[in-house]
Protein backbone atom coordinates (compact mmCIF):
# COMPACT_ATOMS: atom_id res chain seq x y z
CA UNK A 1 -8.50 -82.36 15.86
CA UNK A 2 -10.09 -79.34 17.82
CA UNK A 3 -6.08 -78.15 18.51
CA UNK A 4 -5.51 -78.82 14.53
CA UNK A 5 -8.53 -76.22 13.75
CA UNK A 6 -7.48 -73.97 16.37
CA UNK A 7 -3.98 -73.65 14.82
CA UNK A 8 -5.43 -73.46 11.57
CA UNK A 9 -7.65 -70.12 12.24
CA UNK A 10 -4.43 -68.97 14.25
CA UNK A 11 -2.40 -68.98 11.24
CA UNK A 12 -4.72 -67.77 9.06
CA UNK A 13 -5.27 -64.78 11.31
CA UNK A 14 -1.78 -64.35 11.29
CA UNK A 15 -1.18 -64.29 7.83
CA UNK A 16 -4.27 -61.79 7.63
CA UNK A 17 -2.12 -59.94 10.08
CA UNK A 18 0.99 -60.01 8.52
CA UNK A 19 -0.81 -58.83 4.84
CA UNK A 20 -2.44 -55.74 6.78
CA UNK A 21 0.49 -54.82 8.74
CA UNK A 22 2.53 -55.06 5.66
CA UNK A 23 -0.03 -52.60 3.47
CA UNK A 24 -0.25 -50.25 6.85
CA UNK A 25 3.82 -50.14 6.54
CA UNK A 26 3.41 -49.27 2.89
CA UNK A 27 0.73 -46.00 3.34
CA UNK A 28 2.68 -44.71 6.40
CA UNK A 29 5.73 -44.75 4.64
CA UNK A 30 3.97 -43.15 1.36
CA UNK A 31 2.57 -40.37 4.19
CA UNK A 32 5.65 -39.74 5.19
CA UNK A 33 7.11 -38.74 1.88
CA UNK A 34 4.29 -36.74 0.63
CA UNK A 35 4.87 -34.73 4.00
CA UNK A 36 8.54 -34.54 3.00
CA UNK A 37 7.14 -33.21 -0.71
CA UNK A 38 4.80 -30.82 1.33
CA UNK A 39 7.51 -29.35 3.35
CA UNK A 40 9.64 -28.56 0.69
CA UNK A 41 6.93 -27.11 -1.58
CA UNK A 42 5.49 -25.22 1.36
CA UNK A 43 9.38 -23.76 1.54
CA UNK A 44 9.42 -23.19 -1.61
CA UNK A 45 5.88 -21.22 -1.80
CA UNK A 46 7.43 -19.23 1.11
CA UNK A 47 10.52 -17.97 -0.64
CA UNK A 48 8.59 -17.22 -3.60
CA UNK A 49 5.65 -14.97 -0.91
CA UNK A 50 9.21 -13.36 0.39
CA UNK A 51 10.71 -12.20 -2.69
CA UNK A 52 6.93 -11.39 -4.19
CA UNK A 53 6.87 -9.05 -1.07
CA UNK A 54 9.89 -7.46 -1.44
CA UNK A 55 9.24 -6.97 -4.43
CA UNK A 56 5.90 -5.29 -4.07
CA UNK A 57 7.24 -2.90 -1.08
CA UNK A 58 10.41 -2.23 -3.80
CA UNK A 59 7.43 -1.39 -6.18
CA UNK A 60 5.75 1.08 -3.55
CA UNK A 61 8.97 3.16 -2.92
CA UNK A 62 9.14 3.41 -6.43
CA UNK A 63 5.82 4.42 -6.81
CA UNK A 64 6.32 6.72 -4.08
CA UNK A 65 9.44 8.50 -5.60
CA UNK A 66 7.60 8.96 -9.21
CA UNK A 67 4.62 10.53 -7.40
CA UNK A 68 6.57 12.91 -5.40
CA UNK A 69 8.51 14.01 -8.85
CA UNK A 70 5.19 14.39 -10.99
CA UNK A 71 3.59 16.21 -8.49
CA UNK A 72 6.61 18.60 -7.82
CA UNK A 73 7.13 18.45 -11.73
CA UNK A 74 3.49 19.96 -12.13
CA UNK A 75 3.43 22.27 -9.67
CA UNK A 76 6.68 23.88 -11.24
CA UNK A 77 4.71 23.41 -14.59
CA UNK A 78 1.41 25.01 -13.23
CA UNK A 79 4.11 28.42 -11.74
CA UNK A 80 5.74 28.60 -15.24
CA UNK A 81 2.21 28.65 -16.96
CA UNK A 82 0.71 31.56 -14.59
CA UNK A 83 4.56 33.40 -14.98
CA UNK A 84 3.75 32.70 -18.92
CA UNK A 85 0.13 34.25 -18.93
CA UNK A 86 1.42 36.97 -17.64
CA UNK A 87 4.25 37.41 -19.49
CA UNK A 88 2.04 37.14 -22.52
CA UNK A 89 -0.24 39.56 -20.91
CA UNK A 90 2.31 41.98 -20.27
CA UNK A 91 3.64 41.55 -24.08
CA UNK A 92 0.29 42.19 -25.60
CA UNK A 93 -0.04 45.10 -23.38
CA UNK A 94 3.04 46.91 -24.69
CA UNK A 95 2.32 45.85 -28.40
CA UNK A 96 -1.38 47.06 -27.78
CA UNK A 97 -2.81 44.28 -29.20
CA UNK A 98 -4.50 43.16 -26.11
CA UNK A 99 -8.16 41.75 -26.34
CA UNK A 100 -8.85 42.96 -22.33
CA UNK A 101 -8.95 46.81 -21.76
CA UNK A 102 -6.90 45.57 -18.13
CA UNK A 103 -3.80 46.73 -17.32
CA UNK A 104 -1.08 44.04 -17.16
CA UNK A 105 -1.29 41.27 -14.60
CA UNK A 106 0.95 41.39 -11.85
CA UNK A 107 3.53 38.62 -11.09
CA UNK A 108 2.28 36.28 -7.94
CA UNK A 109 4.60 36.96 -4.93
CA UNK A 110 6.34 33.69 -5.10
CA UNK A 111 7.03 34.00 -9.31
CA UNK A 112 8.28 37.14 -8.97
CA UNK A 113 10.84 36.35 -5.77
CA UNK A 114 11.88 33.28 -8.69
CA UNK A 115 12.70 35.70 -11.44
């Protein structure tokens, strides 16, 4: 009888085994494909930080470029608005319908090299 009871609590601690080992089977296996998932979405978010960084430096140059032209734009703007005061100067000057008693305005060295 005591061998009977003994087998008994074996079994059951076996089956108790069996159940566990089973459900421990089941999460590792669900761990391992979430990792799987995780890997590819973490490639994924990589490829996407790549071409959002090429992207950004592409932006930059650009940037870059525009600035250089605007500023090289406006100082060639500024020069042909002092060349055009003057020229305007000069013009009222001759007509004598200037509003300053000064004599005409002399071109700046480097406007009147350009002309």
């Amino acid at each position: 009888m005591g061998s009977l009871l003994i087998d008994a609590v074996l079994m059951v601690a076996l089956v108790v085994t069996a159940v566990r080992s089973g459900r421990m089977y089941r999460e590792l296996k669900s761990l391992r494909e979430s990792e799987s998932g995780l890997a590819a979405a973490l490639a994924e978010s990589e490829r996407s930080l790549n071409k959002a960084c090429e992207a950004v430096i592409a932006l930059k140059h650009d940037g870059l470029d525009t600035m250089r032209r605007l500023e090289a734009e406006s100082n060639r703007a500024a020069e042909v608005g002092l060349r055009l005061a003057s020229l305007v100067e000069r013009a009222e000057y001759h007509t004598g319908t200037s509003r300053r008693p000064a004599a005409p305005a002399a071109l700046p060295t480097d406007l009147a090299k350009a002309s």
